[in-house]
N, C-alpha and C. Protein backbone atom coordinates (compact mmCIF):
# COMPACT_ATOMS: atom_id res chain seq x y z
N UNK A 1 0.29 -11.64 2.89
CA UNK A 1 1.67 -11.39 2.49
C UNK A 1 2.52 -11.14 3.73
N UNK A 2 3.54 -11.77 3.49
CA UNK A 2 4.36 -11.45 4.84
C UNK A 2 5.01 -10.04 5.28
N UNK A 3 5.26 -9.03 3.98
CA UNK A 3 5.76 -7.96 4.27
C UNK A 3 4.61 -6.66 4.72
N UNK A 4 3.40 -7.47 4.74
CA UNK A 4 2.15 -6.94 5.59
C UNK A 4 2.27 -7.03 6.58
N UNK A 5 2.37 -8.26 7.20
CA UNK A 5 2.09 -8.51 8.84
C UNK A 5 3.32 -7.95 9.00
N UNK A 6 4.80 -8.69 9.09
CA UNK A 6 5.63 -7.84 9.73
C UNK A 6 5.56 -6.44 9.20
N UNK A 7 5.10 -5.69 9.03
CA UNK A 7 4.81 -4.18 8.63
C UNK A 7 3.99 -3.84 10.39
N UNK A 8 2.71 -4.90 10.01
CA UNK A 8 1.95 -4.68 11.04
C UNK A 8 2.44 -4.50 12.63
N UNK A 9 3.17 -5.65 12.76
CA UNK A 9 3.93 -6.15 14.06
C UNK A 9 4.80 -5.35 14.55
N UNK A 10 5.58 -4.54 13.43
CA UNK A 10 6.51 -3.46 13.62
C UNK A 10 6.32 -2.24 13.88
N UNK A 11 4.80 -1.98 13.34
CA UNK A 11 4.21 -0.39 13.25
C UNK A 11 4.23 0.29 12.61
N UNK A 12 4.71 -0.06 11.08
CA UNK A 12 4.45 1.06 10.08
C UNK A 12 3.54 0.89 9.93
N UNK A 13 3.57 2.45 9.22
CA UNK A 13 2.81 3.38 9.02
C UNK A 13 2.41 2.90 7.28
N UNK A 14 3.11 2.74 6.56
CA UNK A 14 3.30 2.23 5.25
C UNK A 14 4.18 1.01 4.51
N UNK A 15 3.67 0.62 3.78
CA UNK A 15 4.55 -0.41 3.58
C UNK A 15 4.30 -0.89 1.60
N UNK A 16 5.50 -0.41 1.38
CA UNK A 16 5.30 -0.28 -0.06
C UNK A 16 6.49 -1.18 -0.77
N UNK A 17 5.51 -1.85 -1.52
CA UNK A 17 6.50 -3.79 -2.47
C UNK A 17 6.07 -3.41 -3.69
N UNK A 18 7.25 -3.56 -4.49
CA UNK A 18 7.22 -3.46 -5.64
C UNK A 18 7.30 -5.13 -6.37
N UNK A 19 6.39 -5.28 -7.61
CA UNK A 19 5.89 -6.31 -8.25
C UNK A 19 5.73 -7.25 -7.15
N UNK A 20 4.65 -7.25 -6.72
CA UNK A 20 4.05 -7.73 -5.28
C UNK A 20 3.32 -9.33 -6.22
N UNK A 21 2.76 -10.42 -5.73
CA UNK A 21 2.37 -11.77 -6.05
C UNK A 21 1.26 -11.35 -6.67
N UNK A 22 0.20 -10.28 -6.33
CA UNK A 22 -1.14 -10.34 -6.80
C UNK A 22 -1.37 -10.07 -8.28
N UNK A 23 -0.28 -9.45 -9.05
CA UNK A 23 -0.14 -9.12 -10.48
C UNK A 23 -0.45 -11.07 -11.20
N UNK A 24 -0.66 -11.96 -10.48
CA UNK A 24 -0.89 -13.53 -10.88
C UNK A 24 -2.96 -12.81 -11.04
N UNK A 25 -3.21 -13.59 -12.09
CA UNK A 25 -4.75 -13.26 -12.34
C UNK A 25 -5.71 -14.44 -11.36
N UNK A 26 -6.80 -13.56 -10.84
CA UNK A 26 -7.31 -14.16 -9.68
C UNK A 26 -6.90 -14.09 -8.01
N UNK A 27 -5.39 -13.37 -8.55
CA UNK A 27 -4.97 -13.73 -6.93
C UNK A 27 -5.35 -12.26 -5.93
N UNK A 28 -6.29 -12.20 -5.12
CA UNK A 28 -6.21 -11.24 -4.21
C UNK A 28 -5.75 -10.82 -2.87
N UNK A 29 -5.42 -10.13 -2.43
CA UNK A 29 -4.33 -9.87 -1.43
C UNK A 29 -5.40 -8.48 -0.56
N UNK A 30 -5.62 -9.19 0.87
CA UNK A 30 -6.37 -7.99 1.86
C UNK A 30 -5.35 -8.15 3.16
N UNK A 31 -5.54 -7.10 3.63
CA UNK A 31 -4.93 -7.23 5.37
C UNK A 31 -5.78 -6.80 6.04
N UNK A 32 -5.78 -7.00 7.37
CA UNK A 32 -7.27 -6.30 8.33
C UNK A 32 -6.47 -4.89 8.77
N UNK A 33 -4.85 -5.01 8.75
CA UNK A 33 -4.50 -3.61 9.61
C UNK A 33 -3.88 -2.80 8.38
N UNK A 34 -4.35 -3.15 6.50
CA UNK A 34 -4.00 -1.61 5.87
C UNK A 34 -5.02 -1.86 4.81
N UNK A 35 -4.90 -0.60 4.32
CA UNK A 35 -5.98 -0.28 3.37
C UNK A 35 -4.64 -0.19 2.15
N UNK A 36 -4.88 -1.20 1.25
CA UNK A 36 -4.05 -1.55 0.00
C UNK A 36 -4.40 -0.14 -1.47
N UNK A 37 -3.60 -0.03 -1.71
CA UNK A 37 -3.58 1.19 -3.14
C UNK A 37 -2.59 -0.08 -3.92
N UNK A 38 -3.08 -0.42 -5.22
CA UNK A 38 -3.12 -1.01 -6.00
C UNK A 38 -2.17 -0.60 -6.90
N UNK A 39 -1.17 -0.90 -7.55
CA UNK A 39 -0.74 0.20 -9.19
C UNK A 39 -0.26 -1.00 -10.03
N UNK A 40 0.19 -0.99 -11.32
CA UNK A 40 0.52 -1.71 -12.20
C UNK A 40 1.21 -2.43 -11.64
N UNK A 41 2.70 -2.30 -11.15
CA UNK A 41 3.64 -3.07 -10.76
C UNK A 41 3.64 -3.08 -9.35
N UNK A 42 3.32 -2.60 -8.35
CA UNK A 42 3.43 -2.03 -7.12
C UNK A 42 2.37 -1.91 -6.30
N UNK A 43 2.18 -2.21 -4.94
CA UNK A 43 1.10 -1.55 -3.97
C UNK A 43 1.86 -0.92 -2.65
N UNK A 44 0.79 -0.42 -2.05
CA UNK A 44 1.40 0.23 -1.21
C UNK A 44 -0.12 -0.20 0.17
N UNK A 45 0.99 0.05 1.23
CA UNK A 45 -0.42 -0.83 2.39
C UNK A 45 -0.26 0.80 3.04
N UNK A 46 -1.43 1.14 3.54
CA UNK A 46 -1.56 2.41 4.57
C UNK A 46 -2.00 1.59 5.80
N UNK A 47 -1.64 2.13 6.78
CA UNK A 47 -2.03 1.47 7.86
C UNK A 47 -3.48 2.19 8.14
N UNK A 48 -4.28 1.52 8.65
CA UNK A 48 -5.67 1.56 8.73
C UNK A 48 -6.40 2.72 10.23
N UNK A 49 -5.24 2.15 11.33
CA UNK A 49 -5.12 3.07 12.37
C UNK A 49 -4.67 4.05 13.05
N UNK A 50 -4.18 4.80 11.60
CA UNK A 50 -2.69 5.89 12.07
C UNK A 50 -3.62 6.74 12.03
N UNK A 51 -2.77 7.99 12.61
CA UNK A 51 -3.31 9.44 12.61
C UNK A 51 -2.62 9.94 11.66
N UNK A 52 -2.27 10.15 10.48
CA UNK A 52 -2.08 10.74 9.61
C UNK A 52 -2.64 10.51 8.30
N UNK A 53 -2.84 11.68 7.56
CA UNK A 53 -4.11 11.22 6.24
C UNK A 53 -3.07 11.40 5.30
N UNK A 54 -3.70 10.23 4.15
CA UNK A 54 -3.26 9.89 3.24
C UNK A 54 -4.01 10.62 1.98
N UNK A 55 -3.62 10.73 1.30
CA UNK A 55 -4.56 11.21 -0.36
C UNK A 55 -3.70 11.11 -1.34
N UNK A 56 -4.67 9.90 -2.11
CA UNK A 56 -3.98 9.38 -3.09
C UNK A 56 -3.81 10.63 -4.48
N UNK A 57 -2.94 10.53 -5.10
CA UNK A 57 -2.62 11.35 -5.75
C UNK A 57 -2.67 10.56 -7.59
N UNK A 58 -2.01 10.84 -8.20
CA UNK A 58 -2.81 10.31 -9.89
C UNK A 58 -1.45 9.11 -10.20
N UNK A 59 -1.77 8.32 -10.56
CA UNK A 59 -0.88 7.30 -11.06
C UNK A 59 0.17 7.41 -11.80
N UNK A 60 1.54 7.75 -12.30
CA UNK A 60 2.17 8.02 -13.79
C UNK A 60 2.44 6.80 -14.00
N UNK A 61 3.63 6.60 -14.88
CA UNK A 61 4.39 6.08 -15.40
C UNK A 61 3.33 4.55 -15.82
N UNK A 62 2.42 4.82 -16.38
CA UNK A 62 1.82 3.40 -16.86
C UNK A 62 1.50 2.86 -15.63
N UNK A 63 1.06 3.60 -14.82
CA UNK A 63 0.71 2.88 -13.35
C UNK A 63 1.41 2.34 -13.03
N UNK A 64 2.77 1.89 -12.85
CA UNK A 64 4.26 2.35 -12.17
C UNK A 64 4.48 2.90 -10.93
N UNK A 65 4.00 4.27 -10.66
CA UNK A 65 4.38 5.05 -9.89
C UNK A 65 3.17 5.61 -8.99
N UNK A 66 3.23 5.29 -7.97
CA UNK A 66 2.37 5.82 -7.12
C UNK A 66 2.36 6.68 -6.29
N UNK A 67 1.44 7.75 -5.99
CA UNK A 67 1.91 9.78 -5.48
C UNK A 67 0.85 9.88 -4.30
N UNK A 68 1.15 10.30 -3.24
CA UNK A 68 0.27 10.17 -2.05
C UNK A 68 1.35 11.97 -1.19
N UNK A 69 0.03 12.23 -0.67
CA UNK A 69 0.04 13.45 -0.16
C UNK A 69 0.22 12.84 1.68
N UNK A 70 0.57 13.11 1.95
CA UNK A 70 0.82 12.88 4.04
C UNK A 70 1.09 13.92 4.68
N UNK A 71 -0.10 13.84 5.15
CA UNK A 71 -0.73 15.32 6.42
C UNK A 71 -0.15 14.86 7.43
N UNK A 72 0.33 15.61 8.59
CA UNK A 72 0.35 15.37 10.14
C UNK A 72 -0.59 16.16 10.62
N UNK A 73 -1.49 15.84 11.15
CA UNK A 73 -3.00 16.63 11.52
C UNK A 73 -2.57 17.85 12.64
């Protein structure tokens, strides 16, 4: 996906698309520089090499809405 790499290229930290292509059945979506969180309509990319921790938090809204905790160590 393109709003991965330029995510990547730029340096976030996160990078969160709403009704993203992969909601198509069969279609899967990886990056080498984030670790993907999945939700009904939405994902969100964490970057893979940051120093700050992520913890995913509980899904609402019909898996809609996605809740993440961010530490600065």
């Amino acid at each position: 996906m393109i709003a991965l790499e330029k995510g990547f290229l730029w340096g976030a930290y996160v990078v969160m698309m709403q009704e993203p292509t992969f909601a198509k059945k069969g279609y899967n979506i990886s990056h080498r520089g984030y670790r993907l969180v999945r939700g009904k309509r939405n994902m969100t990319g964490i970057r893979r090499d940051t120093h700050l921790e992520f913890t995913e938090g509980e899904m609402g809204g019909d898996g809609d809405v996605q809740v993440f905790d961010v530490k600065y160590p």
